[in-house]
Protein backbone atom coordinates (compact mmCIF):
# COMPACT_ATOMS: atom_id res chain seq x y z
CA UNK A 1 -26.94 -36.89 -9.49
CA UNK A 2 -28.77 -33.31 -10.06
CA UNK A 3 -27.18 -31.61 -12.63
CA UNK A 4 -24.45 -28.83 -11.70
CA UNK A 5 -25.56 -25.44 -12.70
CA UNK A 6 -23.65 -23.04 -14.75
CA UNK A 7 -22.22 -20.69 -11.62
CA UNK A 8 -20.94 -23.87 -10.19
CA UNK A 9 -19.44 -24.98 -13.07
CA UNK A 10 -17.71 -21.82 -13.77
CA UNK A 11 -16.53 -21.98 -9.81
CA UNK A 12 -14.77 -25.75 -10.28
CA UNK A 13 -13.46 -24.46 -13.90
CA UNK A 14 -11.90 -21.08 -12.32
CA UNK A 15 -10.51 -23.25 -8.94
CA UNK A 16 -8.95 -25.02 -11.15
CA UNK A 17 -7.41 -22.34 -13.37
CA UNK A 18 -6.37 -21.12 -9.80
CA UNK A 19 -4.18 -24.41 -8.64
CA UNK A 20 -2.53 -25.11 -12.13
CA UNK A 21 -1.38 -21.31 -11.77
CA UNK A 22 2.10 -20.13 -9.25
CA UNK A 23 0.97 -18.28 -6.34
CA UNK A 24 2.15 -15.11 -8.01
CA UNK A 25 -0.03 -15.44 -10.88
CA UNK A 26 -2.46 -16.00 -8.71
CA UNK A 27 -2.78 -12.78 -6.84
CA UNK A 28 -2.25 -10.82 -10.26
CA UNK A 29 -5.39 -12.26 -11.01
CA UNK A 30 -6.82 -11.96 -8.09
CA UNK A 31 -6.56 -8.67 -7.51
CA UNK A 32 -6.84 -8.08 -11.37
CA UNK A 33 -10.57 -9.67 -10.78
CA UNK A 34 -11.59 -7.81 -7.81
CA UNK A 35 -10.68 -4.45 -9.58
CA UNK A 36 -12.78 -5.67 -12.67
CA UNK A 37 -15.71 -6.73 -10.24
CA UNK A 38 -15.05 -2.77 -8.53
CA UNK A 39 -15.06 -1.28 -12.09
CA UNK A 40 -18.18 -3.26 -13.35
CA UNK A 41 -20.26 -1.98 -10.59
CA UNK A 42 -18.76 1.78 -10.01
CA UNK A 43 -19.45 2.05 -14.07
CA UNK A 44 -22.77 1.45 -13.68
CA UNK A 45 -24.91 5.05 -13.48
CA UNK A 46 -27.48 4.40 -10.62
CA UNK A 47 -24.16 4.50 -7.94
CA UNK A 48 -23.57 7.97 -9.94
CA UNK A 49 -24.39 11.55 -8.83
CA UNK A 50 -23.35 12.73 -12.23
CA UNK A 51 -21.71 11.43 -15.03
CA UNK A 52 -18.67 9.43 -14.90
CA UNK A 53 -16.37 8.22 -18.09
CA UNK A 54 -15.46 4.64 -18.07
CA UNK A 55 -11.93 5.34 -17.67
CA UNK A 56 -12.58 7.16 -14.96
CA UNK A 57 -14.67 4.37 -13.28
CA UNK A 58 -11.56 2.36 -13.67
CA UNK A 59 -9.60 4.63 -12.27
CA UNK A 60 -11.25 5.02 -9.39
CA UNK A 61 -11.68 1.10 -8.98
CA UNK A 62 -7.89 0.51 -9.23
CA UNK A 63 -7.00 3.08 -6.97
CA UNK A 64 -9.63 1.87 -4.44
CA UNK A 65 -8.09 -2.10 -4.62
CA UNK A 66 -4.59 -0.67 -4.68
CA UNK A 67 -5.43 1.66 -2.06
CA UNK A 68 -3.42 4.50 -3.72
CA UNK A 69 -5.88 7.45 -3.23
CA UNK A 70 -5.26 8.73 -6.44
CA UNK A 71 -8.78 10.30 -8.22
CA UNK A 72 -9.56 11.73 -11.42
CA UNK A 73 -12.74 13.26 -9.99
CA UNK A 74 -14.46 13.96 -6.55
CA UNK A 75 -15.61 10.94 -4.96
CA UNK A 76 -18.10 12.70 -2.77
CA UNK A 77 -19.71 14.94 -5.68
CA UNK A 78 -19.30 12.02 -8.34
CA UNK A 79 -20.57 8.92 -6.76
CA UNK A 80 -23.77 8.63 -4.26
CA UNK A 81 -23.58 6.38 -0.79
CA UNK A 82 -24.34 3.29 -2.81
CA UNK A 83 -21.02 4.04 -5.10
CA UNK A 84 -19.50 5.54 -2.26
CA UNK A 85 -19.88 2.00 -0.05
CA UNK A 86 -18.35 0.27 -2.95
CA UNK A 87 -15.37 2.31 -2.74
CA UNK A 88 -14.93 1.29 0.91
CA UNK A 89 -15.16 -2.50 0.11
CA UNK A 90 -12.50 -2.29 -3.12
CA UNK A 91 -10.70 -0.75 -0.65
CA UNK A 92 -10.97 -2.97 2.88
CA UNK A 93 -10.12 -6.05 0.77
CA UNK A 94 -7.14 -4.21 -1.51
CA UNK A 95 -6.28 -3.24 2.11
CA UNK A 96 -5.67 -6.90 3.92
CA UNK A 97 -5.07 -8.45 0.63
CA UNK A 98 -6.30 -10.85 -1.63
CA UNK A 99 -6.01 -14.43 0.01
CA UNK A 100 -6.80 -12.73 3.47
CA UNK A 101 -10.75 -12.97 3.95
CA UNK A 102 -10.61 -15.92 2.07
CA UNK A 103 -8.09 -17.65 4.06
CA UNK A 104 -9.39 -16.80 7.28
CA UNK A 105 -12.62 -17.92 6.18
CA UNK A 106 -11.70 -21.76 5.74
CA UNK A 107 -9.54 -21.46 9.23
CA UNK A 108 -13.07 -20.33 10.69
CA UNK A 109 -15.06 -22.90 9.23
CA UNK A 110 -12.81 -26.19 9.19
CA UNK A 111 -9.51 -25.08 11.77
CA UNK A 112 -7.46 -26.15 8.84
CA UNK A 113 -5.37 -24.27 5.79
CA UNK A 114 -4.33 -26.24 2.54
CA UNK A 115 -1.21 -26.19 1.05
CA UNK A 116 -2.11 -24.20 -1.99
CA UNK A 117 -3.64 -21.59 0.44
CA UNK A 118 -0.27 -21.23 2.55
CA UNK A 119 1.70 -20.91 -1.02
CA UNK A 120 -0.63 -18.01 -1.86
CA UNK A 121 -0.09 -16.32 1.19
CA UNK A 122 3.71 -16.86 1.42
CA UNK A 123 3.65 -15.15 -1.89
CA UNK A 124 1.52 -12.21 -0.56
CA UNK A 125 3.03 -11.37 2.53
CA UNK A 126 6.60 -12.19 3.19
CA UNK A 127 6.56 -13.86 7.13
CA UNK A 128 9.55 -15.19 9.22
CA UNK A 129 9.69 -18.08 10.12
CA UNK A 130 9.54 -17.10 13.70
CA UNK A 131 5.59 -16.61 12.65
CA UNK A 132 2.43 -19.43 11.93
CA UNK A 133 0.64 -18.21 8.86
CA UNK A 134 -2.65 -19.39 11.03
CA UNK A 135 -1.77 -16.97 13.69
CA UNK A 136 -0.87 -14.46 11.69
CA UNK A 137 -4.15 -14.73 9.24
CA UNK A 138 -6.25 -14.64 12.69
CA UNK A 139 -4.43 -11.29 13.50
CA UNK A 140 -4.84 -9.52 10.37
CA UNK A 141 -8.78 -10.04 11.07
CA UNK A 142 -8.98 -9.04 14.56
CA UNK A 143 -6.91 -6.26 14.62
CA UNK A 144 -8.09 -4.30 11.89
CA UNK A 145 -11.63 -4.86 12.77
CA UNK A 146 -10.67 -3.56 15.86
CA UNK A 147 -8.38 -0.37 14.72
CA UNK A 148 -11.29 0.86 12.20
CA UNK A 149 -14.22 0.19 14.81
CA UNK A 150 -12.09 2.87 17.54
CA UNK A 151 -10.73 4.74 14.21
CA UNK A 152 -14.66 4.86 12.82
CA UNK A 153 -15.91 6.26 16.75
CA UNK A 154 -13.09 9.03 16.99
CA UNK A 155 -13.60 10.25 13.74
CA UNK A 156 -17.47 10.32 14.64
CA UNK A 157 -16.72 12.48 17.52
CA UNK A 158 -13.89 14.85 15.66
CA UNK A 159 -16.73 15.31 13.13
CA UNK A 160 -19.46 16.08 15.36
CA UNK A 161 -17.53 18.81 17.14
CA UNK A 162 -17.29 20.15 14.01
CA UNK A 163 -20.49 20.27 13.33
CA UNK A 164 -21.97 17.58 11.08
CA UNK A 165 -25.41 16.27 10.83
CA UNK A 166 -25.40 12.67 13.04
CA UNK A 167 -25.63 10.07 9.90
CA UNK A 168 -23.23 12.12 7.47
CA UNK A 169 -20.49 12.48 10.41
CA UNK A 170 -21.30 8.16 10.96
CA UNK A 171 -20.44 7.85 7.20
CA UNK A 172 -17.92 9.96 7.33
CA UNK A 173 -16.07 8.42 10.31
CA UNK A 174 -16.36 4.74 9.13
CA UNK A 175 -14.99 6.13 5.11
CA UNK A 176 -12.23 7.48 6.78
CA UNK A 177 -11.30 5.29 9.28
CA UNK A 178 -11.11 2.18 6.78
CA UNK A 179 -9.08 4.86 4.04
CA UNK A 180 -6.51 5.88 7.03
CA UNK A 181 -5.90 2.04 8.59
CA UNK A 182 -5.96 0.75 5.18
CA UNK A 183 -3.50 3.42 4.07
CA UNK A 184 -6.03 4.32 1.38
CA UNK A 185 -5.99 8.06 0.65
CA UNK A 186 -9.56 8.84 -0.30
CA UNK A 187 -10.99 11.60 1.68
CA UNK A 188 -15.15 12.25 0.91
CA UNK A 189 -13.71 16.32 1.55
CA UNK A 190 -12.29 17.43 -2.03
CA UNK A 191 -9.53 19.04 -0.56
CA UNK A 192 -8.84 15.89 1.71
CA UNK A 193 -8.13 17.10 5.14
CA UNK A 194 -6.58 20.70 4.10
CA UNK A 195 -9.86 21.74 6.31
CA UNK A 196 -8.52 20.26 9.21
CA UNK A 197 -4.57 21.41 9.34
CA UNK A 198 -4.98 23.01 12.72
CA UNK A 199 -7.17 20.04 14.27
CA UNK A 200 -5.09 18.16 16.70
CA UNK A 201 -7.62 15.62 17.12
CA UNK A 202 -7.79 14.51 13.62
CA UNK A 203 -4.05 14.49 12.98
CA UNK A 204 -4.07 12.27 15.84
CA UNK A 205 -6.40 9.89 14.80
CA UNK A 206 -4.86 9.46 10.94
CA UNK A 207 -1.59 9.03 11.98
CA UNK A 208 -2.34 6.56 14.48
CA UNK A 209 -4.58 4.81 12.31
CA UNK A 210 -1.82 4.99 9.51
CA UNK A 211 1.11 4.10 11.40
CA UNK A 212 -0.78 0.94 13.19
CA UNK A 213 -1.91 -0.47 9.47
CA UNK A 214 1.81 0.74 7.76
CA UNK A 215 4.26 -0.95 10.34
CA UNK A 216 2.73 -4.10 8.99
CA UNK A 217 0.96 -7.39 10.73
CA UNK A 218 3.99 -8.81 11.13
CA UNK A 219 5.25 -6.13 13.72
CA UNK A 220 1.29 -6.91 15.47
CA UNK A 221 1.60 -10.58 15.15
CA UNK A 222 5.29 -10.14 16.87
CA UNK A 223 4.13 -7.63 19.48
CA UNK A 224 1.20 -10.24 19.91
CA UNK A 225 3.48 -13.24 21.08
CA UNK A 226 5.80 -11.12 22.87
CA UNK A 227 2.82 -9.77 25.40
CA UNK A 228 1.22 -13.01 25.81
CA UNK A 229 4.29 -14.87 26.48
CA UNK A 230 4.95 -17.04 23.35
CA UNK A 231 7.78 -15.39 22.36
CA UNK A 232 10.59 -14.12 24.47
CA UNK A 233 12.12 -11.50 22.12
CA UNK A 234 11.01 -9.41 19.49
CA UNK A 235 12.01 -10.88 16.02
CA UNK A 236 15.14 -9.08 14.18
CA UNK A 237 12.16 -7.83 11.17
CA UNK A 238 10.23 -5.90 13.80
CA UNK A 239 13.42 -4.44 15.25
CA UNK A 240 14.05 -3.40 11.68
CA UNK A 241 11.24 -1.89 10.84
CA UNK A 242 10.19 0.13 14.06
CA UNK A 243 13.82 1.46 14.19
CA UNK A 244 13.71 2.15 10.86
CA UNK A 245 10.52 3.62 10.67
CA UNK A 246 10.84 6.07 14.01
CA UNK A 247 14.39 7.11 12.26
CA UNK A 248 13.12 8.11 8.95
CA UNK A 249 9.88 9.78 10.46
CA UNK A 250 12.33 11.64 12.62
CA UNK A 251 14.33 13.17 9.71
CA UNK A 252 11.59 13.39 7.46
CA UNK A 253 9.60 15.99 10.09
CA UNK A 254 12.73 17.72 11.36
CA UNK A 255 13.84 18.14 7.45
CA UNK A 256 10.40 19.35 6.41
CA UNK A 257 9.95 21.97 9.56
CA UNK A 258 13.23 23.64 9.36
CA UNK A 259 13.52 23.59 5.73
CA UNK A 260 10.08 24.74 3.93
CA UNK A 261 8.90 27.89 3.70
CA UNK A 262 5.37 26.82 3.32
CA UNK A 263 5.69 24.97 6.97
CA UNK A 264 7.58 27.72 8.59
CA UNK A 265 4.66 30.52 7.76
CA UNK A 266 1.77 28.48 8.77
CA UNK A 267 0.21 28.51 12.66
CA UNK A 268 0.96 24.65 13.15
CA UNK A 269 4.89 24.37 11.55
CA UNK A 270 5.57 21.22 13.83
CA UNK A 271 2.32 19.54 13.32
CA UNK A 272 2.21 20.10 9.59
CA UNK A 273 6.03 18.68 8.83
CA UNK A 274 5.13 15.49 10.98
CA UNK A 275 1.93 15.03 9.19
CA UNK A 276 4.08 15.41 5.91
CA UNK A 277 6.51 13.16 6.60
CA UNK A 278 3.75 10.51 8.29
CA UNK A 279 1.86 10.60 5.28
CA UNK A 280 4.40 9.91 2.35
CA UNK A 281 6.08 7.30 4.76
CA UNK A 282 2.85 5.33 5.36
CA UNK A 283 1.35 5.56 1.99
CA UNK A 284 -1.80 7.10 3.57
CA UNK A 285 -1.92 9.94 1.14
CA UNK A 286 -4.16 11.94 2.88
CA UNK A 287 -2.77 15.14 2.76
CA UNK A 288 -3.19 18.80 5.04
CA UNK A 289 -1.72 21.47 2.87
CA UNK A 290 -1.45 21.81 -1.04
CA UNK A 291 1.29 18.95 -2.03
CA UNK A 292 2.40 21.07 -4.93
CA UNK A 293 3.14 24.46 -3.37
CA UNK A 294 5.97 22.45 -1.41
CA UNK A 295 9.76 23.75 -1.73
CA UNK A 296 11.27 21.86 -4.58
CA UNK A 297 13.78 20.03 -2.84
CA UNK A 298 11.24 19.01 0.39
CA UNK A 299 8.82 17.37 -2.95
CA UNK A 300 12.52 15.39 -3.86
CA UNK A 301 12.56 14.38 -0.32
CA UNK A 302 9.03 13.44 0.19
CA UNK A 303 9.29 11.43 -3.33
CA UNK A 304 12.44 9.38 -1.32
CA UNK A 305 10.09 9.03 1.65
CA UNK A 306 6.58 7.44 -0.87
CA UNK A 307 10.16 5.17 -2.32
CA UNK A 308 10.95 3.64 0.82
CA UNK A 309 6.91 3.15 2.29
CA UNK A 310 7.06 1.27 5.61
CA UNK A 311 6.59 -2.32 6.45
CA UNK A 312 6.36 -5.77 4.38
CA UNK A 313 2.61 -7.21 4.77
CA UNK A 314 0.98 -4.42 6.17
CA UNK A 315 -1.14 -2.12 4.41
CA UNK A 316 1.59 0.76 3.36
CA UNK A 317 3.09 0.54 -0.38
CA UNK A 318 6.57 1.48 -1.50
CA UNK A 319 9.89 -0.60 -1.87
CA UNK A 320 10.09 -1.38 2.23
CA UNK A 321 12.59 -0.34 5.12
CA UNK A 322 13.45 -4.29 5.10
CA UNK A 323 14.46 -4.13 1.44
CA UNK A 324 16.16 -0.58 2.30
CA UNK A 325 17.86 -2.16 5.07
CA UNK A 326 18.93 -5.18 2.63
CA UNK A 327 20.75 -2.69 0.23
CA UNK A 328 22.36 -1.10 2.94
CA UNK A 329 23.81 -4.12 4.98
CA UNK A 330 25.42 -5.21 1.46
CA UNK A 331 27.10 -1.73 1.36
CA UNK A 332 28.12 -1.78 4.42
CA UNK A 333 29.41 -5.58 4.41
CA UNK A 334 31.14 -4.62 1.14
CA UNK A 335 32.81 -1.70 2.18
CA UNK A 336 34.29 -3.09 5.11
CA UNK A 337 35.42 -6.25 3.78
CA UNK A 338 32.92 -8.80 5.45
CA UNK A 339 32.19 -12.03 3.75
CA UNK A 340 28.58 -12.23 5.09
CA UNK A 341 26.01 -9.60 5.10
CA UNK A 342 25.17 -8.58 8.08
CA UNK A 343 23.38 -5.91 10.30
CA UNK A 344 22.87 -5.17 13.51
CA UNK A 345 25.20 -8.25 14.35
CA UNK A 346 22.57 -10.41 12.62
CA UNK A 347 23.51 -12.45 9.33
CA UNK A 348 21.13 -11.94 7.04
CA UNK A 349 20.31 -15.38 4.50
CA UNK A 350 21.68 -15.02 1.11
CA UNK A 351 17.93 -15.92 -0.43
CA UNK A 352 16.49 -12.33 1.18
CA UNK A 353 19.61 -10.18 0.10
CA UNK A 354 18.52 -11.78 -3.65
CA UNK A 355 14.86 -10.95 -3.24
CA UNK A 356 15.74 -7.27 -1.91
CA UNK A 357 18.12 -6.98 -4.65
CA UNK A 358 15.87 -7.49 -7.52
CA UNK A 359 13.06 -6.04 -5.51
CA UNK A 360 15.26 -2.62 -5.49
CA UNK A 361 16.28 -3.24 -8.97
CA UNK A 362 12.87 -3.62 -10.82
CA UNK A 363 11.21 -1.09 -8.55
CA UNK A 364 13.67 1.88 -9.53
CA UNK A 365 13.59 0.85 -13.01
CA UNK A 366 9.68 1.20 -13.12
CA UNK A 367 9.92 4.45 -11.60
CA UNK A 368 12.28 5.43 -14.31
CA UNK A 369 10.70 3.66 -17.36
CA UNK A 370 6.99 5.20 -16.68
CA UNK A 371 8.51 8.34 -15.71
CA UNK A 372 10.09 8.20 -19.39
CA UNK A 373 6.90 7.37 -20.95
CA UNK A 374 4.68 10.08 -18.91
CA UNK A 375 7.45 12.52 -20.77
CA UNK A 376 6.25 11.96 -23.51
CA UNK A 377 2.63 12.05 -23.03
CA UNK A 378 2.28 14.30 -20.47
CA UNK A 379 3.26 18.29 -20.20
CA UNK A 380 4.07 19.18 -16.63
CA UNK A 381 6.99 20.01 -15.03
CA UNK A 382 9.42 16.75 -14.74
CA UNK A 383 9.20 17.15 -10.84
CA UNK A 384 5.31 16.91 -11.14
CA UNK A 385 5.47 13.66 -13.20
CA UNK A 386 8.19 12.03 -11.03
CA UNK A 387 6.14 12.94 -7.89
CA UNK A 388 2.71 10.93 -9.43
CA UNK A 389 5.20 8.25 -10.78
CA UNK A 390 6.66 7.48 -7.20
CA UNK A 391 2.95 8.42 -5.67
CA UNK A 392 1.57 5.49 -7.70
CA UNK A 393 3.82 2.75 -7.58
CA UNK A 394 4.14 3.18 -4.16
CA UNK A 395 0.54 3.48 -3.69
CA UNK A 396 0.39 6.84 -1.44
CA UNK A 397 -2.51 9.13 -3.30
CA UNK A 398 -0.26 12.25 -2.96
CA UNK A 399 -0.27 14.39 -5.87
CA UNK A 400 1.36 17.86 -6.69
CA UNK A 401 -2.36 18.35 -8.61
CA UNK A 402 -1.86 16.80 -12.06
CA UNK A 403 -4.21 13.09 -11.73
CA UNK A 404 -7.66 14.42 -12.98
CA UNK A 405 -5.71 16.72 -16.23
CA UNK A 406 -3.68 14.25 -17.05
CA UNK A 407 -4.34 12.62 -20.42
CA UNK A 408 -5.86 9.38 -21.61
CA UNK A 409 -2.74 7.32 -22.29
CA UNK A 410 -1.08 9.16 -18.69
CA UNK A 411 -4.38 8.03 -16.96
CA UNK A 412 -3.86 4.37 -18.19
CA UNK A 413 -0.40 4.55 -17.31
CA UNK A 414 -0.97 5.30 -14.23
CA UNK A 415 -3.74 2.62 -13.45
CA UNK A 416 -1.17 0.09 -14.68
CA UNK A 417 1.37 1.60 -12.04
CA UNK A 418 -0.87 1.69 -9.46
CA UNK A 419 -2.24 -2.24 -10.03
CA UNK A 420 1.63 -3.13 -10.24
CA UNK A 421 2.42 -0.94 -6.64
CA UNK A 422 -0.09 -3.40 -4.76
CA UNK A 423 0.84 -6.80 -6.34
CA UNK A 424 3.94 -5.93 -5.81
CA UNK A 425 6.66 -5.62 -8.74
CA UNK A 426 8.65 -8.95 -7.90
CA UNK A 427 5.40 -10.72 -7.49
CA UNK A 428 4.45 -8.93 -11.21
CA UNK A 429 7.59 -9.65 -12.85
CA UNK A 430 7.29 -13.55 -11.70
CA UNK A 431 3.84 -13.37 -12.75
CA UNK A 432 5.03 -11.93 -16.49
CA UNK A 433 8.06 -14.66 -16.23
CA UNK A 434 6.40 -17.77 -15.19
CA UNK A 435 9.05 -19.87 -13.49
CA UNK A 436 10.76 -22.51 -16.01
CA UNK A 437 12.02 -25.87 -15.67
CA UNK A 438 15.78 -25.31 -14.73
CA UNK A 439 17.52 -25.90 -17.74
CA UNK A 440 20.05 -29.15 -18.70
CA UNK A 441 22.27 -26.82 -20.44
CA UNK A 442 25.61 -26.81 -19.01
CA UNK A 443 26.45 -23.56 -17.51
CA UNK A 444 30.09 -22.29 -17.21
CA UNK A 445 31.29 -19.91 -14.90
CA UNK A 446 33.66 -17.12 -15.78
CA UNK A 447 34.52 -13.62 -14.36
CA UNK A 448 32.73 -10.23 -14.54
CA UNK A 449 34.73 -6.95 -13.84
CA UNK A 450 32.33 -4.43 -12.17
């Protein structure tokens, strides 16, 4: 038998690190690995136009896999195409997830998925039951090939009418169109699309882009078997989330154009509020004014909006309108005296009310413990630091202009919150508290007054 050499040694060793780990350990180091992969080669100086520090190059690679948006220096005047093209793949895979290509890969090749595969993805992207994970692998592929190819030629067009050279506005358009579906945030302009406020066309294309990777490929996969027939209703998650979704864009953009002064004085008010509201909602981060010169209490609300995010397994951070819609169904179920929690007339099983209650718990009480710490190491305004603390974890790229001043220990704060905002923080927290054995111990029961 020839002799195994070292990379496939290394390969069985690390397969097998893989299967004795839970799934949620699993895509902590996952997409821990692909971010150190992203920061080994964006460190390196021949992908540099000038110099960058290794924190920096970290940065940048975190916020690329997360597909936050958040950068500590231009992209465009920092990093050549070569760097530039690395971004875009940190970002494509942070955008349809770890297990995705992977996955997909083995259905190509042998029709088939093992069990430890399906475990991985369970853990990645939370599916009803209504939905195959084969299916549902198959239409992650396909349809975001398909929304960054007609993204990628729109953007080519918007760009040309503006007047860039052939190759930089083909560049341009595929950068963008990958940032916007994947709900990325990095722009190659430094003052993202401020330039193009007034341009219908672009708007347009962002939001569409943004909206069709942020309701999630559950809402496709659903929408998928409804149109061809294998399903005769919509399933009660994509109800939830397009109702949802339409209802909190609604009041975000009415909110933001009656209310701001900024909005009201410019040429595009209605535009500009949607945009807004579209972009803190979907995590895309790309942004068409200056964030910070926003009224105080619209910045509150958009910090609500980056809270919430959109969909479960789709490419938009935040704590979810299902886990929003959790928390409210147990208010309302309390408050009126109900023994089950339910909404919309639907029960909803006790196992997701406990996942959206500790998903609601731990996410607020990040928010509020690195929020604490950035007190302390930071000097801006407490609005400022809230507003990159809620920008991070939820992995939007919106910033009121604080990310490249902040300091060393703020920077690596906010690297840790942005790795945490695309595992996920229940999927960290099991990670950080492997599962134990249930324990022999007898447990009593007793009463709580609360």
């Amino acid at each position: 038998m020839a002799k195994q050499s070292l990379f496939q040694r290394l390969s069985k060793a690390y397969q097998r690190f893989q299967i004795s780990k839970s799934p949620q350990m699993n895509l902590v180091w996952g997409f821990f690995l692909y971010t150190l992969i992203g920061f080994g080669l964006l460190a390196l100086p021949i992908f540099h136009k000038t110099d960058v520090s290794i924190l920096d190059s970290l940065f940048i690679a975190t916020s690329a896999v997360s597909t936050t948006g958040l950068v500590t220096v231009s992209i465009f005047d920092a990093y050549n195409f070569f760097g530039q093209f690395i971004i875009l793949l940190l970002i494509q895979v942070g955008g349809i997830g770890y297990m995705t290509l992977t996955t997909y890969f083995l259905l190509f090749t042998t029709k088939r998925i093992t069990h430890w595969h399906k475990k991985v993805i369970g853990a990645e992207f939370t599916l009803p039951k209504t939905i195959k994970i084969s299916d549902f692998i198959k239409s992650v592929i396909l349809f975001t090939l398909f929304m960054e190819i007609i993204g990628a030629i729109c953007f080519y067009i918007a760009f040309k009418q503006d007047g860039m050279q052939t190759l930089q506005a083909i560049w341009f358009g595929v950068f963008h169109s990958v940032s916007a579906f994947c709900t990325a945030g990095f722009a190659l302009f430094n003052d993202s699309f401020v330039g193009f406020s007034d341009n219908g066309f672009v708007n347009t294309i962002i939001s569409v882009l943004a909206i069709a990777g942020s309701l999630g490929f559950i809402v496709i996969t659903d929408l998928w078997y409804r149109i061809t027939k294998r399903s005769e209703k919509l399933s009660f998650t994509t109800k939830i989330v397009v109702c949802g979704f339409v209802i909190l864009l609604l009041i975000g953009t009415v909110l933001i154009y009656f209310t701001d002064p900024l909005i009201a004085a410019s040429d595009s008010p209605l535009m500009l509020a949607f945009f807004q509201s579209m972009t803190a909602m979907t995590t895309v981060g790309f942004n068409t004014l200056d964030t910070g010169a926003l009224w105080n209490p619209i910045l509150l609300f958009v910090v609500f909006l980056m809270y919430i995010g959109a969909s479960p397994s789709g490419t938009a951070g935040g704590l979810k309108i299902t886990t929003l819609t959790a928390m409210l169904a147990i208010l309302k179920s309390r408050l009126v005296g109900q023994s089950r929690i339910s909404f919309m007339k639907r029960t909803i099983p006790f196992e997701r009310l406990y996942v959206a209650t500790s998903t609601f718990i731990l996410y607020t009480s990040v928010i509020f413990l690195f929020s604490f710490l950035l007190s302390f190491t930071e000097t801006f305004e407490f609005q400022d630091i809230l507003f990159e603390v809620a920008s991070s974890l939820g992995t939007v790229g919106l910033s009121t202009g604080i990310t490249a001043d902040l300091s060393t220990v703020g920077k690596v704060l906010v690297i840790l919150l942005m790795f945490i905002g695309r595992v996920g923080v229940l999927t960290f927290g099991f990670a950080l508290l492997e599962r134990k054995s249930i324990t022999t111990e007898e447990i009593l029961e007793d009463d709580l007054a609360v």
